[in-house]
N, C-alpha and C. Protein backbone atom coordinates (compact mmCIF):
# COMPACT_ATOMS: atom_id res chain seq x y z
N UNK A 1 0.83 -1.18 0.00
CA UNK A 1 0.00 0.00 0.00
C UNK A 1 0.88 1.25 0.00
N UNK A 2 0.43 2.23 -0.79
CA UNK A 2 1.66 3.42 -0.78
C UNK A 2 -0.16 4.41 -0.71
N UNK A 3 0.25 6.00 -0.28
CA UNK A 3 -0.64 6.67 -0.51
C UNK A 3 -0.68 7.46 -1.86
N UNK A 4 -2.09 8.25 -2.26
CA UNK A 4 -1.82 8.98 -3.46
C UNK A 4 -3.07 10.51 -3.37
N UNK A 5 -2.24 11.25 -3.50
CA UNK A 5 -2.87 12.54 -3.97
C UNK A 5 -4.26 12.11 -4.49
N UNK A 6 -5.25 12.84 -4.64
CA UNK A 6 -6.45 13.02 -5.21
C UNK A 6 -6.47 14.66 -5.64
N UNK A 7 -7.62 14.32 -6.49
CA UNK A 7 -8.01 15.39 -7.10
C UNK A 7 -7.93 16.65 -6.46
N UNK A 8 -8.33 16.44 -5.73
CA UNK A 8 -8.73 17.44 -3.96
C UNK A 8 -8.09 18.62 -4.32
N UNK A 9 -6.77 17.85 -4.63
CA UNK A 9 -5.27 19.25 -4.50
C UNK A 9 -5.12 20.19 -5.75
N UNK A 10 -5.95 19.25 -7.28
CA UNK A 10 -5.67 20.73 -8.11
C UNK A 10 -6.06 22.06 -7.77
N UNK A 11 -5.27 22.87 -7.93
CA UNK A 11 -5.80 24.13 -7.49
C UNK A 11 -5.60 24.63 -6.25
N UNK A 12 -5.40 23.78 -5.25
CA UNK A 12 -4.87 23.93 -3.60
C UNK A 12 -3.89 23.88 -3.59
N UNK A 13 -3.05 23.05 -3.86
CA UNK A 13 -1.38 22.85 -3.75
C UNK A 13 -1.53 23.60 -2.46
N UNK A 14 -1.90 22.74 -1.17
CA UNK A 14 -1.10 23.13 -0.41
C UNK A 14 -0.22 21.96 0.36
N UNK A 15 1.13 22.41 0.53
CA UNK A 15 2.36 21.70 0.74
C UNK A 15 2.50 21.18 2.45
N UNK A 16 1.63 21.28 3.02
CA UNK A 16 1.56 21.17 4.35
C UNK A 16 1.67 19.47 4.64
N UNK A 17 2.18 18.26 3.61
CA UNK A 17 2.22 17.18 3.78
C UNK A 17 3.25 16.95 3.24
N UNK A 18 3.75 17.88 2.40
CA UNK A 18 5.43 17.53 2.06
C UNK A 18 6.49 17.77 3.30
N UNK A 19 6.06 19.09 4.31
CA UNK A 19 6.54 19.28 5.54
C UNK A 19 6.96 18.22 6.43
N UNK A 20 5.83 17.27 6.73
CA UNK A 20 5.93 16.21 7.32
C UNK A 20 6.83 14.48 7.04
N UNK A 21 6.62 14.73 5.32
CA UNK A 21 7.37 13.06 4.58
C UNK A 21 8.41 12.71 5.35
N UNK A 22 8.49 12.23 5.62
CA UNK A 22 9.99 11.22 6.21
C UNK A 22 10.92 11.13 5.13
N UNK A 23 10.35 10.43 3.87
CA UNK A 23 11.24 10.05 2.88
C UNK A 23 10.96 11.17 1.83
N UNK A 24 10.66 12.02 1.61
CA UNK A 24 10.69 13.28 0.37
C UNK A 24 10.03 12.91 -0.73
N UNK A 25 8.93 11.83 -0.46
CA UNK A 25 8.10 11.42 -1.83
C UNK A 25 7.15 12.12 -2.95
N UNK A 26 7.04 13.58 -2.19
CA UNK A 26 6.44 14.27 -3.01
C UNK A 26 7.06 15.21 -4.28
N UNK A 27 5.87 15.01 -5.44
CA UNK A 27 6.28 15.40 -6.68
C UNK A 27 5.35 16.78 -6.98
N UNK A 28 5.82 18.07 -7.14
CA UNK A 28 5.83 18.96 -8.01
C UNK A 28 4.89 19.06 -9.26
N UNK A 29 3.37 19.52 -9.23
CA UNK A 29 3.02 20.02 -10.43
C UNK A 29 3.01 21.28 -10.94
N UNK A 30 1.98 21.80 -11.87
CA UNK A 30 1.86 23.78 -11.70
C UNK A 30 0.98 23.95 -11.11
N UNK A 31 -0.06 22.56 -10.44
CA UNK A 31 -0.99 23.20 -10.10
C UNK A 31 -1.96 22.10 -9.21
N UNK A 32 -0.99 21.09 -8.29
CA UNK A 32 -1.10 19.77 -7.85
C UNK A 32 0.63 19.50 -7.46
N UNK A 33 -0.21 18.24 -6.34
CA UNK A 33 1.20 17.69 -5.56
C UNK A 33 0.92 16.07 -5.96
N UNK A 34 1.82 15.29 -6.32
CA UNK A 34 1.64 14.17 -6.11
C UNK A 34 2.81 13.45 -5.94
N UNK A 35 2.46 11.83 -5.20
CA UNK A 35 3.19 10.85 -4.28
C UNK A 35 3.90 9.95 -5.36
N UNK A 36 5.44 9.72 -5.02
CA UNK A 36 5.81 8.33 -5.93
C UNK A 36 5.19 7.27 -5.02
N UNK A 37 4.98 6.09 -5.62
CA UNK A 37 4.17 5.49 -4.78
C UNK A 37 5.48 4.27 -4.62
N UNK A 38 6.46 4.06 -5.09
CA UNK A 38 7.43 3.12 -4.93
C UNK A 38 8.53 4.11 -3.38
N UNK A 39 8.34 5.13 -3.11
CA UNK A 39 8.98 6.00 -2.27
C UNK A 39 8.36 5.94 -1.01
N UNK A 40 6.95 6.20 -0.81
CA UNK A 40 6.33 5.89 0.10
C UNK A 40 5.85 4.86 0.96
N UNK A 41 6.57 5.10 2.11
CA UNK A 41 6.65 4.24 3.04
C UNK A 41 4.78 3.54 3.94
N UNK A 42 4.07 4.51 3.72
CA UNK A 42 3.00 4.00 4.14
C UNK A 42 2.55 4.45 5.41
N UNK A 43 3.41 5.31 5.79
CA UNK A 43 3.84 6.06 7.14
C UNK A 43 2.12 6.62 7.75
N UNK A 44 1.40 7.22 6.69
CA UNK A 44 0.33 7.85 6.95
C UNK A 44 0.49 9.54 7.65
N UNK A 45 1.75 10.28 7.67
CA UNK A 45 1.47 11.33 8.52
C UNK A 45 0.86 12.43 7.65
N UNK A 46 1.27 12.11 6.12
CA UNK A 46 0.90 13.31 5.33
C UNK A 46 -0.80 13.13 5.41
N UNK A 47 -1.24 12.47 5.55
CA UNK A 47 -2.83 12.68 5.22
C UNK A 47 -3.49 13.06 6.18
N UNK A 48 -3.36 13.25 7.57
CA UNK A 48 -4.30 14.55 7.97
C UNK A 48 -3.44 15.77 7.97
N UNK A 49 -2.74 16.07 7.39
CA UNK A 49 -1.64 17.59 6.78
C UNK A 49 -2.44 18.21 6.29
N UNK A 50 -3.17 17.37 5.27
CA UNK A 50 -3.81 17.94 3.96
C UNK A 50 -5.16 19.10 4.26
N UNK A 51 -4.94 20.59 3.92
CA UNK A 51 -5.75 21.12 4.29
C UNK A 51 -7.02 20.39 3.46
N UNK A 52 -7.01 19.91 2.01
CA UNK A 52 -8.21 19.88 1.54
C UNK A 52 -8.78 18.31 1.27
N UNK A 53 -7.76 17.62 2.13
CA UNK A 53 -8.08 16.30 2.19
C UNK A 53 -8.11 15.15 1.34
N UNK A 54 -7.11 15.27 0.42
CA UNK A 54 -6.43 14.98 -0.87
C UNK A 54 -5.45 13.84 -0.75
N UNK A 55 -5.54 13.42 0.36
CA UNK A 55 -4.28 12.61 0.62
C UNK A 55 -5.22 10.83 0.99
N UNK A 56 -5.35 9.80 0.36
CA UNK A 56 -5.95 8.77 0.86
C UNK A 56 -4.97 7.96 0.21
N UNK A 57 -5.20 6.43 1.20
CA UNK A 57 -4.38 5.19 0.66
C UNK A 57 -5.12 4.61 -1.07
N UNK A 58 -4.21 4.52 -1.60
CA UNK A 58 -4.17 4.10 -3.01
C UNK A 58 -5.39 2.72 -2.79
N UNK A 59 -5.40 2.40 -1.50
CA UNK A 59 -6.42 0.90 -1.51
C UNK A 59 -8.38 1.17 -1.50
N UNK A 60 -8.21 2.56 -1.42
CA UNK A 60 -9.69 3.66 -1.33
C UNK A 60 -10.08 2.86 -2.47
N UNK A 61 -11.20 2.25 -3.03
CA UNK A 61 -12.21 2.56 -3.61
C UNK A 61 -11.99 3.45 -4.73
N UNK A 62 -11.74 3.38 -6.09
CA UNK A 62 -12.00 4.49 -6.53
C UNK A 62 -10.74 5.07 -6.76
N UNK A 63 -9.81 5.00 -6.01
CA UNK A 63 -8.42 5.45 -6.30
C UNK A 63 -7.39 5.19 -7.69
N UNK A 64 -8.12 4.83 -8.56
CA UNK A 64 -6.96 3.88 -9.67
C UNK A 64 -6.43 4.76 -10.58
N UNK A 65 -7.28 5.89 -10.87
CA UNK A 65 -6.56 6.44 -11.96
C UNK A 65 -5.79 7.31 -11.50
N UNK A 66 -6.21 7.90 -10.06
CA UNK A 66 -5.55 8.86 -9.48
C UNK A 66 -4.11 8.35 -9.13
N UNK A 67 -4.16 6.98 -8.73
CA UNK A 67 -2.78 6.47 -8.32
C UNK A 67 -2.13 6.16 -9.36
N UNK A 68 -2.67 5.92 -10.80
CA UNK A 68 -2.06 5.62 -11.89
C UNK A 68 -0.97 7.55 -12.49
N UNK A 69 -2.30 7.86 -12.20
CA UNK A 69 -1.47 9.54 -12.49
C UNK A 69 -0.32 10.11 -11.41
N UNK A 70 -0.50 9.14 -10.22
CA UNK A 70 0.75 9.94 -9.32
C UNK A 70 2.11 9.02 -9.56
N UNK A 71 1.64 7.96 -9.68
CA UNK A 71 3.32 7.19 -10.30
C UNK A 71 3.35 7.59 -11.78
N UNK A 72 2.73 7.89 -12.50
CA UNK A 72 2.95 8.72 -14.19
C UNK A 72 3.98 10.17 -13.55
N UNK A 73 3.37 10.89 -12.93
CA UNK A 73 3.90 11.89 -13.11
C UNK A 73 4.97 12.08 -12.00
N UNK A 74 5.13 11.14 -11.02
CA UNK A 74 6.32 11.48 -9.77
C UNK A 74 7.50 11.01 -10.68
N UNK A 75 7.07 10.42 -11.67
CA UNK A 75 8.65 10.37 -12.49
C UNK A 75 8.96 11.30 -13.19
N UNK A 76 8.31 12.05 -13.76
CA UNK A 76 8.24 13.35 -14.38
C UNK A 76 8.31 14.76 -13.88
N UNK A 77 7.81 15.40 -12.41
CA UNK A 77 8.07 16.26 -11.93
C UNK A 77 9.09 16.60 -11.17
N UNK A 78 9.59 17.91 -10.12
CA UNK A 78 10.47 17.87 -9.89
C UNK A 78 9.79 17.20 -8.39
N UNK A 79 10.97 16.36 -7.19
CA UNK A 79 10.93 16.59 -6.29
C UNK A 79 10.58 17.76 -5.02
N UNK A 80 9.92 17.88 -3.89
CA UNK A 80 9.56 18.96 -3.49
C UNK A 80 10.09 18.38 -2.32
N UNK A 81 10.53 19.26 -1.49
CA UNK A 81 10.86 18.69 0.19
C UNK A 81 10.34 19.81 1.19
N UNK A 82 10.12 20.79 0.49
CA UNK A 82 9.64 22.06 1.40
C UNK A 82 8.15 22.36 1.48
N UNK A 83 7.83 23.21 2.59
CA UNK A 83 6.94 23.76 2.57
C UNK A 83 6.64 24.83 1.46
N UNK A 84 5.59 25.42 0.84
CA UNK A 84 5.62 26.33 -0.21
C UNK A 84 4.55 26.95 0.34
N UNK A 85 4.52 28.45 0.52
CA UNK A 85 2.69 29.25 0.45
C UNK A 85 1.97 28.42 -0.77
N UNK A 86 0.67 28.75 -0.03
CA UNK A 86 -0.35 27.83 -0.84
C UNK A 86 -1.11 28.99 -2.45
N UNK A 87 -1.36 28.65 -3.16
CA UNK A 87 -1.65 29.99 -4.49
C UNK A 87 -3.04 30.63 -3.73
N UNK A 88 -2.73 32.04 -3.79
CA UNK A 88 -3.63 32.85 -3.07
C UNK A 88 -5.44 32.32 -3.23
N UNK A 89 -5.51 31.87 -4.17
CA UNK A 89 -7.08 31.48 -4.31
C UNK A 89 -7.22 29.92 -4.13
N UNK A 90 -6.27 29.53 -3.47
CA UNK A 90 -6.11 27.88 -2.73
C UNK A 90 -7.71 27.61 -2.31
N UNK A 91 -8.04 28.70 -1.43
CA UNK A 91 -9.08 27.98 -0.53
C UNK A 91 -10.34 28.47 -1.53
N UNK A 92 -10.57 28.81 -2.20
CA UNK A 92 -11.62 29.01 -3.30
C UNK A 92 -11.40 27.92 -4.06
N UNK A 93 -11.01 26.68 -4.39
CA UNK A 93 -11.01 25.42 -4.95
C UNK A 93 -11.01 24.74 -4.25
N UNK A 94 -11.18 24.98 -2.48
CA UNK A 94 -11.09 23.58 -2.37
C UNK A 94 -12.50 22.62 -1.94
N UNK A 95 -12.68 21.72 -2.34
CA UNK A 95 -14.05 21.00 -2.58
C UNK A 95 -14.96 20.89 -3.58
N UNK A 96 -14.23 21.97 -4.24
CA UNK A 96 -14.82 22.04 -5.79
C UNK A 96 -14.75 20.75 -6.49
N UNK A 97 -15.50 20.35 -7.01
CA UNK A 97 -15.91 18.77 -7.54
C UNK A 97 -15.78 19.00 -8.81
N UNK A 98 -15.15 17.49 -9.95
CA UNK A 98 -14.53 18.01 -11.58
C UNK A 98 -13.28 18.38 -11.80
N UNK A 99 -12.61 18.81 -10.53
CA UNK A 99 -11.19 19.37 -10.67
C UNK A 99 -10.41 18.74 -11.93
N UNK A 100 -10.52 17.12 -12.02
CA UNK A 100 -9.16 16.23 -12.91
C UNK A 100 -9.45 17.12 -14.22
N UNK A 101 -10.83 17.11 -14.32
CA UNK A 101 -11.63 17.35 -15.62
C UNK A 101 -11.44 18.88 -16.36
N UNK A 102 -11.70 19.58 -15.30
CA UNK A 102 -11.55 21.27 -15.67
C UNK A 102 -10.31 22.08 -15.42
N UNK A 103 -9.59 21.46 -14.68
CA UNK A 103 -7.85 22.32 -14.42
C UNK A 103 -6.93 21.73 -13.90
N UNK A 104 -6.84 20.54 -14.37
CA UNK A 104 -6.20 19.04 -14.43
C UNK A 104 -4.52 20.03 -15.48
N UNK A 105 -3.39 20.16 -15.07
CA UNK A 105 -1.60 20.40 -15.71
C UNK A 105 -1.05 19.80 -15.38
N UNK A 106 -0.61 19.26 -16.65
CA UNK A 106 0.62 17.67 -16.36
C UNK A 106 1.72 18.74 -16.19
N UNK A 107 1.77 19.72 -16.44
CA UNK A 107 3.23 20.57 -16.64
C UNK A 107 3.78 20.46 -14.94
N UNK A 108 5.29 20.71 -15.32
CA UNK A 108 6.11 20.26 -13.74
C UNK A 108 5.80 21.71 -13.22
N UNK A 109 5.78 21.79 -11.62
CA UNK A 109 5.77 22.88 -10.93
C UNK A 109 7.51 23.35 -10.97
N UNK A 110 7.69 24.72 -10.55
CA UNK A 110 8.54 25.35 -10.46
C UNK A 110 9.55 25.12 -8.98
C-alpha cells in the first residue's frame, strides 16, 4: 500500500504534507502535488496535513486512476521537500468537484 494525492489538491497545492514526509516522496506540479508510490513508506502522517483532504491510501475505492497519475507523473516532476505558500485562491477550490476534468496540468511545478 503506498498513498496517493487526489483530485482534492488541483488548485490547492497546499504543501503542508510535504513538511511532514519522512522520505521526500512528493512530486511537483503547476498546479497539484503528487506521491511516488514506490517512495512511500506507508507512514500515513501526510494525510491529515492535507488542508483539503487529498491525501488517501491508493487501496480507497475508486483510487486507480488517481494512483495511476501519481506514479505517471512522480517520475516526471520535480521533487519537493519544502513547505511552499499555498496559491492565493487555494481555498476558493477547495471541494470544488470536476477538478481532474476542468484544471487538471501535467506541466512540472517550479
Amino acid at each position: 500500500m503506498a498513498y496517493v494525492v487526489g483530485e482534492q489538491c488541483i488548485k490547492c497545492k497546499y504543501t503542508d504534507c510535504v513538511e511532514v514526509c519522512p522520505v521526500d516522496c512528493f512530486y511537483e506540479g503547476e498546479n497539484m502535488l503528487v506521491i511516488n508510490p514506490d517512495e512511500c513508506i506507508d507512514c500515513g502522517v501526510c494525510e491529515p496535513e492535507c488542508p483539503a483532504e487529498a491525501i488517501s491510501p491508493d487501496t480507497k475505492a475508486g483510487s486507480e486512476q488517481m494512483a495511476e497519475l501519481n506514479r505517471k507523473l512522480s517520475s516526471e516532476w520535480p521533487n519537493i521537500t519544502r513547505k511552499k505558500p499555498a496559491p492565493d485562491d487555494a481555498d476558493s477550490y477547495k471541494g470544488v468537484a470536476g477538478k481532474l476534468e476542468k484544471f487538471f496540468s501535467d506541466k512540472p511545478g517550479s
